[in-house]
C-alpha atoms as a PDB file:
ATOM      1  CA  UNK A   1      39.495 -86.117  26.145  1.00  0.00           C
ATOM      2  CA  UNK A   2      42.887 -85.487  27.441  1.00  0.00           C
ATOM      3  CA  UNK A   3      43.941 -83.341  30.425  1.00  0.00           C
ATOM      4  CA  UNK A   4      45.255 -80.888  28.259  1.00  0.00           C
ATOM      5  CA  UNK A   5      42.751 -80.506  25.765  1.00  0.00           C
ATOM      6  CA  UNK A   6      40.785 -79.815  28.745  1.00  0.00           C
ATOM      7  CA  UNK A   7      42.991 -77.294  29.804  1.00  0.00           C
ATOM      8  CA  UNK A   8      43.163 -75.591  26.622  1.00  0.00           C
ATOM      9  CA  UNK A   9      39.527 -75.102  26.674  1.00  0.00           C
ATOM     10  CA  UNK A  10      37.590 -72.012  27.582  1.00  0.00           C
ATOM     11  CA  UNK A  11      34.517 -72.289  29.187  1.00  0.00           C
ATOM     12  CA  UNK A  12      34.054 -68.528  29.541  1.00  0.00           C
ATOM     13  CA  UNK A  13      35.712 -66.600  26.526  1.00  0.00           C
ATOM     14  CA  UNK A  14      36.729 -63.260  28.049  1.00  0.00           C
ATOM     15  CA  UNK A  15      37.400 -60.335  25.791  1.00  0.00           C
ATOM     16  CA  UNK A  16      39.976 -58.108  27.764  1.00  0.00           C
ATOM     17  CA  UNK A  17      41.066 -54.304  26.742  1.00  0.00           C
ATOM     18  CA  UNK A  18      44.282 -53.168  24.792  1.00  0.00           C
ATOM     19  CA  UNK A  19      45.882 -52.965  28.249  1.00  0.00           C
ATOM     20  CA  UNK A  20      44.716 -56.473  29.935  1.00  0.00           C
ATOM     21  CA  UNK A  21      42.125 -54.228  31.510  1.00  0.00           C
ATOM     22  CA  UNK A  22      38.641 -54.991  32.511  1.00  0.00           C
ATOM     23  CA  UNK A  23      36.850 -57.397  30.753  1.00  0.00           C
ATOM     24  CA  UNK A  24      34.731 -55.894  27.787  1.00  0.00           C
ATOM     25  CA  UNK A  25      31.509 -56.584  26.304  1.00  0.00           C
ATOM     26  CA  UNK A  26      32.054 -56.497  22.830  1.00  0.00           C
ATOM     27  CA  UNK A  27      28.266 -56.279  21.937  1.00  0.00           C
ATOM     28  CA  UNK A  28      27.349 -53.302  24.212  1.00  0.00           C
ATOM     29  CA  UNK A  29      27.736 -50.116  22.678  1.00  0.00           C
ATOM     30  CA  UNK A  30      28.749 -48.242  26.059  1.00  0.00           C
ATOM     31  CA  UNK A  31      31.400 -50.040  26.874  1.00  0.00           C
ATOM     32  CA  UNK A  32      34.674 -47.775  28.512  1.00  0.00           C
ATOM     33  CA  UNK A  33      36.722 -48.523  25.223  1.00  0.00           C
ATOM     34  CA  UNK A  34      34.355 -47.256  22.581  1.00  0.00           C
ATOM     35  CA  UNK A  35      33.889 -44.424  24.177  1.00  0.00           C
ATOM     36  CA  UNK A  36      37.595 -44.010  25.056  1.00  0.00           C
ATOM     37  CA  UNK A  37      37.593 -44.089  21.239  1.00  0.00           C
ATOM     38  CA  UNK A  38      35.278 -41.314  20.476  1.00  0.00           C
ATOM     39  CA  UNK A  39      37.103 -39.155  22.654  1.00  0.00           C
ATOM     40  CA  UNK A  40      40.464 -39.563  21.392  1.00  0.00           C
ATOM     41  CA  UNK A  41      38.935 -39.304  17.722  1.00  0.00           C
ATOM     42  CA  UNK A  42      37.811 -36.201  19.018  1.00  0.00           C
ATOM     43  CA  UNK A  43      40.662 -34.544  20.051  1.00  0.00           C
ATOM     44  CA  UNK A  44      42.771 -35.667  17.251  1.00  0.00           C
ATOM     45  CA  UNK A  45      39.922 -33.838  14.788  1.00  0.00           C
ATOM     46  CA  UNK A  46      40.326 -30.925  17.442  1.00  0.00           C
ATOM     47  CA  UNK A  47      44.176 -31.002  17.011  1.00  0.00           C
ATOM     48  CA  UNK A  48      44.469 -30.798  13.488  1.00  0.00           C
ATOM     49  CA  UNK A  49      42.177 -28.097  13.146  1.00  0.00           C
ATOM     50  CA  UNK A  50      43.999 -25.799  15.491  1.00  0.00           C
ATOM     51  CA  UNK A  51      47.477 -26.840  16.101  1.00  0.00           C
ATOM     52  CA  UNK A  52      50.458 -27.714  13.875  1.00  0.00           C
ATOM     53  CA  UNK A  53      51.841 -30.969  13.223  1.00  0.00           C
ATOM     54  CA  UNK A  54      54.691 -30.101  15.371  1.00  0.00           C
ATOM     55  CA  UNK A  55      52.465 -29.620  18.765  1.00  0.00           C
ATOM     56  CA  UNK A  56      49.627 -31.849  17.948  1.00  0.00           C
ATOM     57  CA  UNK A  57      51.531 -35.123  19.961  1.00  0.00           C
ATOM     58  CA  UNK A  58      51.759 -32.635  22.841  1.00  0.00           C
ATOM     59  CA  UNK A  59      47.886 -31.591  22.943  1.00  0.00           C
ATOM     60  CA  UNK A  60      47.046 -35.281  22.492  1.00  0.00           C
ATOM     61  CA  UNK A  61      49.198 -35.798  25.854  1.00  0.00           C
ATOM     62  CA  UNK A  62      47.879 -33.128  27.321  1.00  0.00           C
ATOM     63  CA  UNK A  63      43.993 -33.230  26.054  1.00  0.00           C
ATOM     64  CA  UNK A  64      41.777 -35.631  29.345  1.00  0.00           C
ATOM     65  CA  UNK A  65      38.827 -34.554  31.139  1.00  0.00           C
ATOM     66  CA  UNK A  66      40.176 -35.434  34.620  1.00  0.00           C
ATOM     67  CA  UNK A  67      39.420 -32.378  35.830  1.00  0.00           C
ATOM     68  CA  UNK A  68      36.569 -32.398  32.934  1.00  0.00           C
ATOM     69  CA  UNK A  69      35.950 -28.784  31.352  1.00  0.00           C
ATOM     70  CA  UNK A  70      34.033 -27.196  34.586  1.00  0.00           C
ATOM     71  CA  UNK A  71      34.216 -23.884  34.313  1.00  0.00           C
ATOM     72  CA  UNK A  72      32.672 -23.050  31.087  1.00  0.00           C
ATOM     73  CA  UNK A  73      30.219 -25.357  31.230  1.00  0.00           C
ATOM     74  CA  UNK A  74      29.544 -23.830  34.852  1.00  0.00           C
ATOM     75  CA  UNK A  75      29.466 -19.626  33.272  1.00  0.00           C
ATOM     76  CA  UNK A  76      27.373 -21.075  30.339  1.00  0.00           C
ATOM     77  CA  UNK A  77      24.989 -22.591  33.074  1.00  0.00           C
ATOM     78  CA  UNK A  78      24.539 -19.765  35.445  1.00  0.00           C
ATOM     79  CA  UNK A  79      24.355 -17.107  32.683  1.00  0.00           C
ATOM     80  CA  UNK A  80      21.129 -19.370  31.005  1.00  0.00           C
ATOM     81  CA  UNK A  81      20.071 -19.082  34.543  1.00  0.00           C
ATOM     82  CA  UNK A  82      20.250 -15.979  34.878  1.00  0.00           C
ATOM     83  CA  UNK A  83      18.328 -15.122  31.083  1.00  0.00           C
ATOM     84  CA  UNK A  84      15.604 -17.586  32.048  1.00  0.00           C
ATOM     85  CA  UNK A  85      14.842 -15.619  35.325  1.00  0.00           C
ATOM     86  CA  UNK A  86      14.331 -12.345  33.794  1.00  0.00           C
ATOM     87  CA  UNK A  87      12.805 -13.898  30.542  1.00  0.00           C
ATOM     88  CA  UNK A  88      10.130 -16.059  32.410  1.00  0.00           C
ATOM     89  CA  UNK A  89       9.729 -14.610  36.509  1.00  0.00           C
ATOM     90  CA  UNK A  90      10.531 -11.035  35.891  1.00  0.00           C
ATOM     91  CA  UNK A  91       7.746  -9.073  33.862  1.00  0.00           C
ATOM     92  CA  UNK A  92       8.639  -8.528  30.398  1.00  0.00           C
ATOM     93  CA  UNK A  93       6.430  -7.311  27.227  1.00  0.00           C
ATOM     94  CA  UNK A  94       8.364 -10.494  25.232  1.00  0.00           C
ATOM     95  CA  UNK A  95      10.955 -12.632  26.074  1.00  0.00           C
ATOM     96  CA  UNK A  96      13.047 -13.109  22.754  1.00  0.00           C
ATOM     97  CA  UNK A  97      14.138  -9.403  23.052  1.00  0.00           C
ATOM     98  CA  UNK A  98      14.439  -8.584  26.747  1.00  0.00           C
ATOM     99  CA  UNK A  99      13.115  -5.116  27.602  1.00  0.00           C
ATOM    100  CA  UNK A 100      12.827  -2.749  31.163  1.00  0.00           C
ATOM    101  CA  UNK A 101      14.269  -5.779  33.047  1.00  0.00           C
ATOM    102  CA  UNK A 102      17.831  -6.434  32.221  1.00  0.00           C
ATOM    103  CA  UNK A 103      18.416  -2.470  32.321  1.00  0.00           C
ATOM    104  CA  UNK A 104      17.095  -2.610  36.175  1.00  0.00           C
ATOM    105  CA  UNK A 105      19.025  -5.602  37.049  1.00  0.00           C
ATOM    106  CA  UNK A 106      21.888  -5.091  39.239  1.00  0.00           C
ATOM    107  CA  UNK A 107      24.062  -6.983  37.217  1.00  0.00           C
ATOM    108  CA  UNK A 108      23.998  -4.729  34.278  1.00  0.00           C
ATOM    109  CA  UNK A 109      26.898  -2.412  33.847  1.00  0.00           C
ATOM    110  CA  UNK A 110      25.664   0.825  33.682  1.00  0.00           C
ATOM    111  CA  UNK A 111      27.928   4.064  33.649  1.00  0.00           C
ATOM    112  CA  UNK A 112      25.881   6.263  36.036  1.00  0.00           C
ATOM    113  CA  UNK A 113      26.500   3.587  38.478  1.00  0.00           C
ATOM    114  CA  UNK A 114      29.592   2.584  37.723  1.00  0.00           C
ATOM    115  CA  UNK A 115      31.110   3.279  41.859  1.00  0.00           C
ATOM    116  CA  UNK A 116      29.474  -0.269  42.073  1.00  0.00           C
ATOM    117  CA  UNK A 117      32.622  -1.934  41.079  1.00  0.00           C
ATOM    118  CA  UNK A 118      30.830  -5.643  40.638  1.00  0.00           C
ATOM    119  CA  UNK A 119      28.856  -4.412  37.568  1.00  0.00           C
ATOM    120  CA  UNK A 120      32.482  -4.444  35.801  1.00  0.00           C
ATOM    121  CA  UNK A 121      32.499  -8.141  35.871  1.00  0.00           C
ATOM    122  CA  UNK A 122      28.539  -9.193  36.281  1.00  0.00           C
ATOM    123  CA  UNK A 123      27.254  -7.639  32.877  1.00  0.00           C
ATOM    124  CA  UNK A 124      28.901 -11.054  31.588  1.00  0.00           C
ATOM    125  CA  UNK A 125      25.458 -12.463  33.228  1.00  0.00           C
ATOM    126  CA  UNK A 126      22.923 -10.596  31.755  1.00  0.00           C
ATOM    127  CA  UNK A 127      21.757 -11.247  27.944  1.00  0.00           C
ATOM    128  CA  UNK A 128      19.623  -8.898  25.673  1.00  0.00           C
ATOM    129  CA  UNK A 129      17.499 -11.760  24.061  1.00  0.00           C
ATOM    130  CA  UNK A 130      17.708 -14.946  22.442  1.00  0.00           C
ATOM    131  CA  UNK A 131      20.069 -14.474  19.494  1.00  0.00           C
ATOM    132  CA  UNK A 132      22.409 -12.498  22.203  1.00  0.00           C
ATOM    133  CA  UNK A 133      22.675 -15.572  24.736  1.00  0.00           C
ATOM    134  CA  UNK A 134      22.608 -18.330  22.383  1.00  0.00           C
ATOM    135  CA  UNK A 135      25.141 -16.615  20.410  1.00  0.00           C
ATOM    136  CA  UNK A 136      27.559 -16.536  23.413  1.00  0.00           C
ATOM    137  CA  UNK A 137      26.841 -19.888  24.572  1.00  0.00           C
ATOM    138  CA  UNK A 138      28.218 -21.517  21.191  1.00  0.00           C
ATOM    139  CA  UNK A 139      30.975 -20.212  20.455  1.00  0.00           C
ATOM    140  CA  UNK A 140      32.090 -20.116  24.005  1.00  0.00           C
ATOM    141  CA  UNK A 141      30.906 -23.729  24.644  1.00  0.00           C
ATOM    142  CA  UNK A 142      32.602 -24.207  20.831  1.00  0.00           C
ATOM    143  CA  UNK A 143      35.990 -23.081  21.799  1.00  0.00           C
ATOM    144  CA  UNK A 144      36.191 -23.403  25.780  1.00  0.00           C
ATOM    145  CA  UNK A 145      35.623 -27.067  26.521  1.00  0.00           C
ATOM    146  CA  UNK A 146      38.483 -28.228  24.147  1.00  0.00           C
ATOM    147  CA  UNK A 147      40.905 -25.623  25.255  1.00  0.00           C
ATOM    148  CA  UNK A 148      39.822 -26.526  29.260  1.00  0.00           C
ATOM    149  CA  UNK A 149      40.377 -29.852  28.006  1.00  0.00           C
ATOM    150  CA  UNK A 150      44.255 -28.939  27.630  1.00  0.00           C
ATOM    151  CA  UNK A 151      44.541 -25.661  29.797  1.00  0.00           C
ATOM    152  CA  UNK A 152      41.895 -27.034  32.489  1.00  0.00           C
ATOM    153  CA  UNK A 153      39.762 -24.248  34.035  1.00  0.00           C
ATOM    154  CA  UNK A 154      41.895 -22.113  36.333  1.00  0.00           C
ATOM    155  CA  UNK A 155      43.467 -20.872  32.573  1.00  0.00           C
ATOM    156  CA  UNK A 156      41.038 -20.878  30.651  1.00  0.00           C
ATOM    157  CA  UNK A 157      39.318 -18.859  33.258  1.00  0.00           C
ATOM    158  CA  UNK A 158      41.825 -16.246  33.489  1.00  0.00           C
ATOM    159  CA  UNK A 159      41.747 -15.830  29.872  1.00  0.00           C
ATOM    160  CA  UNK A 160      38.008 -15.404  29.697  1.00  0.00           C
ATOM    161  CA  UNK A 161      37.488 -13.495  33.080  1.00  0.00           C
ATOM    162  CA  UNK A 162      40.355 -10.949  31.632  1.00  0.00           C
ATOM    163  CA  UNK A 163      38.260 -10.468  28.750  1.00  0.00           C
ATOM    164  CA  UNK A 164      35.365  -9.518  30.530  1.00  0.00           C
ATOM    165  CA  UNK A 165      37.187  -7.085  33.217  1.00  0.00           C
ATOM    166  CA  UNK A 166      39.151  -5.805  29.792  1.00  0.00           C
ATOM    167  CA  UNK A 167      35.630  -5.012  28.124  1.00  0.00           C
ATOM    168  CA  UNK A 168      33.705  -3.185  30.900  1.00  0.00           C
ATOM    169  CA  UNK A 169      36.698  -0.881  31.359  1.00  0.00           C
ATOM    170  CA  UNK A 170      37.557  -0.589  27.650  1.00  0.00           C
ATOM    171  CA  UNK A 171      34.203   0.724  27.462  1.00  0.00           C
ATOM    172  CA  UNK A 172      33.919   2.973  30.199  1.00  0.00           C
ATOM    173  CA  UNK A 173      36.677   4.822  28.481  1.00  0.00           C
ATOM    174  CA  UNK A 174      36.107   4.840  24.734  1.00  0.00           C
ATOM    175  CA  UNK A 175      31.983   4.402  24.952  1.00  0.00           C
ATOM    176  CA  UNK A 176      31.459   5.931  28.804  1.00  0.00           C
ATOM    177  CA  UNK A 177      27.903   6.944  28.188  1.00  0.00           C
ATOM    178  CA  UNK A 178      26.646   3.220  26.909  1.00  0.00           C
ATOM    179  CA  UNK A 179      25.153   0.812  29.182  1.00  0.00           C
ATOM    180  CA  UNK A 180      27.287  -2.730  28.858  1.00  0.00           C
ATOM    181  CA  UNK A 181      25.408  -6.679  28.680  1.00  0.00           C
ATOM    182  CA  UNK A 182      26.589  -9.624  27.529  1.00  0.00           C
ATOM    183  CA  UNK A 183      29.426 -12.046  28.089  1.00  0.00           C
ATOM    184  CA  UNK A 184      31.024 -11.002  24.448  1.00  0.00           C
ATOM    185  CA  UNK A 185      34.198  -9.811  26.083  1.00  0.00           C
ATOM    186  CA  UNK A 186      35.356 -13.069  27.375  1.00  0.00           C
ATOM    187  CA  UNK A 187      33.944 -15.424  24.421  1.00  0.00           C
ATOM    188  CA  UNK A 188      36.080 -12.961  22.498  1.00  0.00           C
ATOM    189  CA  UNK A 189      39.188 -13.708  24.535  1.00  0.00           C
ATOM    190  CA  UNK A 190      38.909 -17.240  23.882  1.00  0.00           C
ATOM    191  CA  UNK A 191      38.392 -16.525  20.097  1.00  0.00           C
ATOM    192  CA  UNK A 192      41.326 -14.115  20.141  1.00  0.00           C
ATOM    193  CA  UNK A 193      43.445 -16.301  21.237  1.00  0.00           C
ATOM    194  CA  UNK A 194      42.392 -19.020  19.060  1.00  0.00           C
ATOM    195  CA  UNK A 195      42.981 -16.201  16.314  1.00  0.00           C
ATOM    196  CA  UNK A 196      46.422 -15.518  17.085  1.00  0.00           C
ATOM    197  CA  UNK A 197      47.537 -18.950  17.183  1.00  0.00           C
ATOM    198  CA  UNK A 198      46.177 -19.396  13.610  1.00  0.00           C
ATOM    199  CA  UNK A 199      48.117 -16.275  12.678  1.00  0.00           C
ATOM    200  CA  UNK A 200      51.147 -17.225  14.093  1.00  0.00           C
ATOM    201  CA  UNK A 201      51.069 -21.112  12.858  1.00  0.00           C
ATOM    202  CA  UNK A 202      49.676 -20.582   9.347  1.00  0.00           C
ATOM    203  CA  UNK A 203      52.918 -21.236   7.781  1.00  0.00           C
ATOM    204  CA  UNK A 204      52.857 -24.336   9.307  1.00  0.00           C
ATOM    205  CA  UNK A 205      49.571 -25.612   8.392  1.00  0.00           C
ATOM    206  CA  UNK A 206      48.293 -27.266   5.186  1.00  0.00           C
ATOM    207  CA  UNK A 207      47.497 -23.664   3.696  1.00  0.00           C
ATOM    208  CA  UNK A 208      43.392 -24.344   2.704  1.00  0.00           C
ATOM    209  CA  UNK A 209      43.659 -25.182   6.489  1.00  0.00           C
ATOM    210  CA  UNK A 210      44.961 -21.975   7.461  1.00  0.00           C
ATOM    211  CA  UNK A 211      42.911 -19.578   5.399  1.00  0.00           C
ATOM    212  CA  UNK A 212      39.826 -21.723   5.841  1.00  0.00           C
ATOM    213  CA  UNK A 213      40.076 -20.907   9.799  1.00  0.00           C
ATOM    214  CA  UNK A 214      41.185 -17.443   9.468  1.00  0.00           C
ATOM    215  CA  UNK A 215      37.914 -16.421   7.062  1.00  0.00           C
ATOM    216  CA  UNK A 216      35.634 -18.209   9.293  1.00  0.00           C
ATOM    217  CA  UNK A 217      37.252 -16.485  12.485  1.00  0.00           C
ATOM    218  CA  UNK A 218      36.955 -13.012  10.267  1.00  0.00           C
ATOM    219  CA  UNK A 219      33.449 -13.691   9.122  1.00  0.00           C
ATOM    220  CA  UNK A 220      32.027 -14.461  12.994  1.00  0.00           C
ATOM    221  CA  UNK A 221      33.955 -11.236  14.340  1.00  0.00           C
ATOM    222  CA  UNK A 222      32.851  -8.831  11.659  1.00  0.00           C
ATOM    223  CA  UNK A 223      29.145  -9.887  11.198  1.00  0.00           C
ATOM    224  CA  UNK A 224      28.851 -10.089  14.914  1.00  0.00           C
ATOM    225  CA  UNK A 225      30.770  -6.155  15.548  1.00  0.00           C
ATOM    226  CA  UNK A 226      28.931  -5.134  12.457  1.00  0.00           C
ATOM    227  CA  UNK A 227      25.216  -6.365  13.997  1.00  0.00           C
ATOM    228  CA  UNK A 228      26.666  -4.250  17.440  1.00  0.00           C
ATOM    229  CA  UNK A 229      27.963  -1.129  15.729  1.00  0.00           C
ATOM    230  CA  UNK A 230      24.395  -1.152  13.729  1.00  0.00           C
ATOM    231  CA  UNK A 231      22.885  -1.585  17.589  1.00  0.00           C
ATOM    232  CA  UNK A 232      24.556   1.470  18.789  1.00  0.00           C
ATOM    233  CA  UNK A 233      24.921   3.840  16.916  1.00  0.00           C
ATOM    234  CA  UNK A 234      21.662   3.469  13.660  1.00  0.00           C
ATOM    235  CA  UNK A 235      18.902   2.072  15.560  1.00  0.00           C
ATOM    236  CA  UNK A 236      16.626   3.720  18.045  1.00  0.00           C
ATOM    237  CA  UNK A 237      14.740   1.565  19.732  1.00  0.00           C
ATOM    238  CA  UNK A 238      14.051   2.456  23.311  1.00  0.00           C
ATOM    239  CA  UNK A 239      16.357   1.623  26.228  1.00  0.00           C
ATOM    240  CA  UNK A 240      19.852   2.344  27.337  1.00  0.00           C
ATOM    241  CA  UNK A 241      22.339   2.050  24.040  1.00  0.00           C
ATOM    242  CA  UNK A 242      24.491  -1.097  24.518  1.00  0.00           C
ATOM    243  CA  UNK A 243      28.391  -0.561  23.655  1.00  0.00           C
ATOM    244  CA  UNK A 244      30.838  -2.893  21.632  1.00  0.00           C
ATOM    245  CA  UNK A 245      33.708  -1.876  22.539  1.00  0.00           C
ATOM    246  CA  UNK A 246      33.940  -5.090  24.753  1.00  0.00           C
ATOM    247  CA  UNK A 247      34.183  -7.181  22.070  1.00  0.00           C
ATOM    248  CA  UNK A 248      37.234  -5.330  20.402  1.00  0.00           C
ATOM    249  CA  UNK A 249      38.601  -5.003  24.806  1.00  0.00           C
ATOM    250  CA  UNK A 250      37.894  -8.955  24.383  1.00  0.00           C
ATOM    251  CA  UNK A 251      39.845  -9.687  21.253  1.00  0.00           C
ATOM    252  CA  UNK A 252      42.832  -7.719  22.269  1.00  0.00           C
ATOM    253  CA  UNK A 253      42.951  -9.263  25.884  1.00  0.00           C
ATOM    254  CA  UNK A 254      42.224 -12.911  23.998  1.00  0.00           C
ATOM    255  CA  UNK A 255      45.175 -12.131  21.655  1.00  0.00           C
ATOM    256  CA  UNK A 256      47.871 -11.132  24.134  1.00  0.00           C
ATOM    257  CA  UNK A 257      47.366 -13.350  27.407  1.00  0.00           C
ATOM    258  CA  UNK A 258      45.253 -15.835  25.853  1.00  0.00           C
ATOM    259  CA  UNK A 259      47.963 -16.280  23.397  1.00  0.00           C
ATOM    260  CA  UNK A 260      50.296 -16.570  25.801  1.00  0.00           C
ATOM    261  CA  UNK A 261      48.511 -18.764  28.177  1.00  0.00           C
ATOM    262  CA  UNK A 262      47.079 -21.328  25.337  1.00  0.00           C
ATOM    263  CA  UNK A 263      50.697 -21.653  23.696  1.00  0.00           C
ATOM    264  CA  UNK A 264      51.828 -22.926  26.842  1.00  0.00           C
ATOM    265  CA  UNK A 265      52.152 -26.137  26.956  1.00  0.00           C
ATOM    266  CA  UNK A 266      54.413 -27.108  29.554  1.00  0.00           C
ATOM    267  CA  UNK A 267      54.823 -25.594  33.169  1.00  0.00           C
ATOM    268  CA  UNK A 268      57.061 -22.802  32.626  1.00  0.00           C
ATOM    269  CA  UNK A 269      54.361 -20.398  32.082  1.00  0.00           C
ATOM    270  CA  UNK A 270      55.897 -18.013  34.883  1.00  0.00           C
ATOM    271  CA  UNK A 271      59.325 -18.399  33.413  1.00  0.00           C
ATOM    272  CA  UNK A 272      57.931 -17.469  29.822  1.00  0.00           C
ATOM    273  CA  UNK A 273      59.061 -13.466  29.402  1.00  0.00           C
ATOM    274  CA  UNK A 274      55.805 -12.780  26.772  1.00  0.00           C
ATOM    275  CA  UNK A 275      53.524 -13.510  30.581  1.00  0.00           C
ATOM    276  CA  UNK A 276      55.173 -11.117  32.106  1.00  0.00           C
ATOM    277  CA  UNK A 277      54.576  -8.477  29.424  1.00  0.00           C
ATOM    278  CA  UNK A 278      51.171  -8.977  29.093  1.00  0.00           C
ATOM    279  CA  UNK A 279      50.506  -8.934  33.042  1.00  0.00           C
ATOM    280  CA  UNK A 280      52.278  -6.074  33.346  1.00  0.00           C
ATOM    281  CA  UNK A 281      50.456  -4.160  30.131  1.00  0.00           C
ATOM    282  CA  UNK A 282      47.383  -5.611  31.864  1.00  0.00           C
ATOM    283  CA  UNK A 283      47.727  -3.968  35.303  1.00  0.00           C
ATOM    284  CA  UNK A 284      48.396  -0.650  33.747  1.00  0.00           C
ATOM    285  CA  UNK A 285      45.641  -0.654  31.655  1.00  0.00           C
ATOM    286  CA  UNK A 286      43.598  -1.410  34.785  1.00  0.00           C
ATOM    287  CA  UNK A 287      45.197   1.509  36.852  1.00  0.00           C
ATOM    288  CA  UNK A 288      44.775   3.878  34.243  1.00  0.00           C
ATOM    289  CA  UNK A 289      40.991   2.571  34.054  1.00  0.00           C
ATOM    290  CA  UNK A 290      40.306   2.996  37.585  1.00  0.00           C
ATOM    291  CA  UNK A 291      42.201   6.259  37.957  1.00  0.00           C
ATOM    292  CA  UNK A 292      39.889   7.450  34.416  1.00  0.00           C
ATOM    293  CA  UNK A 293      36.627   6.202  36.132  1.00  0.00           C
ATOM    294  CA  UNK A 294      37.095   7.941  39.390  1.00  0.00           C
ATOM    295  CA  UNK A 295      38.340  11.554  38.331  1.00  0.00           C
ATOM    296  CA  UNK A 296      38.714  11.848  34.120  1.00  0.00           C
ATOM    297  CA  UNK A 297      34.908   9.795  33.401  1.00  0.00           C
ATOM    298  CA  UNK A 298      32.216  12.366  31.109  1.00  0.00           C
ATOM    299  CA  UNK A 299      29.849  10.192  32.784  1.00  0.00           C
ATOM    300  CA  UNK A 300      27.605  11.275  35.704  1.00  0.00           C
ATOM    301  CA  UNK A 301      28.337   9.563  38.802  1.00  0.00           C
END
């Protein structure tokens, strides 16, 4: 055999990645580029279900988990944590429907102690029973880690935090006597966002796409307000009535600066004049909230 038959000769075949990466294993299951693949067959099933043609290339750019989606896997953690400790260490009577405990915690929004200005934001913590949290967790966990996946967490977490803040003080003024639980606001501010850009880019969209999305969005949002209208104002079971004016607060906060902020796509956000028109609408809601809750509120102090 010839010198350079010899070097022609392999004597360990190396499979190497699209890129002349690392060599990969073709046999193990795990290896970096088949799961490279999943993800990007992921977000391309993610992009066609909520983006035109025309922005899809941009969201594919765009769509990495370096940062990965932290924050609303983080909220969904620490409010389970938060159900499991009054569901299992605090006493309850049952534990699918939470009773005497969540309406003691200090994280519940109530409107007779409303001058403690956390409970605005920490209702989003406290759930009234199985079907309430689990409800929450999906959809949020549905529609926050692919938008974090674009928007990363310090916008996505705007957008959902607004929707909470925007549902305690909603309430306070259009339900002030009702007790508030739940993180409904903000999963609402991610789905009214997600709303609006299906409004706004239906023409654009295969059309069974487009009315497909809209029906489903329509059928969540009115069985779910439906179930909390029924909760507050036909039944009478005992404990403080819950409001849900939060989740209306939520959609409307979801469909202005979640719009806004999940249209975005490059960094000109702050250049962008439809921000600045929802900030500013925001912060005078919020004044005239906090100027209602301190001298125009029916409810006792």
């Amino acid at each position: 055999m010839g010198d350079n038959d010899i070097e022609e000769e392999d004597a360990f075949p190396v499979q190497e990645d699209d890129e002349g990466g690392f060599p990969i294993d073709p046999e193990n299951p795990g290896n970096p580029r088949r799961k490279g693949r999943r993800v990007e067959k992921f977000q391309k099933k993610v992009s066609r279900w909520m983006l035109p043609e025309e922005l899809r290339e941009t969201y594919l750019e765009r769509a990495n988990c370096c940062p990965p989606p932290i924050f609303i896997i983080l909220v969904s953690l620490a409010e389970l944590g938060v159900f499991i400790y009054y569901a299992v260490w605090r006493p309850q009577t049952q534990w699918v429907t939470l009773g005497v405990g969540i309406w003691e915690s200090p994280l519940t929004y109530k409107p007779e102690q409303r001058e403690e200005a956390w409970r605005f934001l920490s209702y989003m913590f406290v759930h009234a029973g199985v079907e309430h949290i689990m409800g929450n967790m999906i959809m949020q966990l549905f529609l926050g880690i692919p938008l974090e996946m674009v928007h990363k967490g310090f916008e996505v977490g705007m957008v959902y935090m607004a929707g909470v803040l925007a549902g305690s003080l909603a309430s306070s003024i259009f339900d002030p006597y009702s007790a508030l639980v739940g993180a409904s606001g903000g999963v609402y501010a991610l789905m009214g966002g997600y709303f609006m850009n299906a409004i706004v880019n239906f023409g654009e969209m295969k059309v069974f796409l487009g009315v497909f999305r809209i029906l489903i969005i329509l059928l969540i949002v009115g069985t779910d307000v439906g179930f909390a209208i029924y909760r507050r104002f036909v039944t009478h079971e005992a404990g403080l009535k819950v409001s849900f004016v939060a989740h209306i607060a939520g959609g409307v906060a979801g469909m202005t600066i979640g719009y806004v902020f999940f249209t975005n796509y490059n960094k000109a956000l702050l250049k962008d004049p439809r921000f600045w028109l929802c900030i500013v609408g925001y912060i005078t809601f919020l004044f005239f909230a906090i100027i209602f809750n301190i001298f125009l509120s029916p409810a006792p102090a």
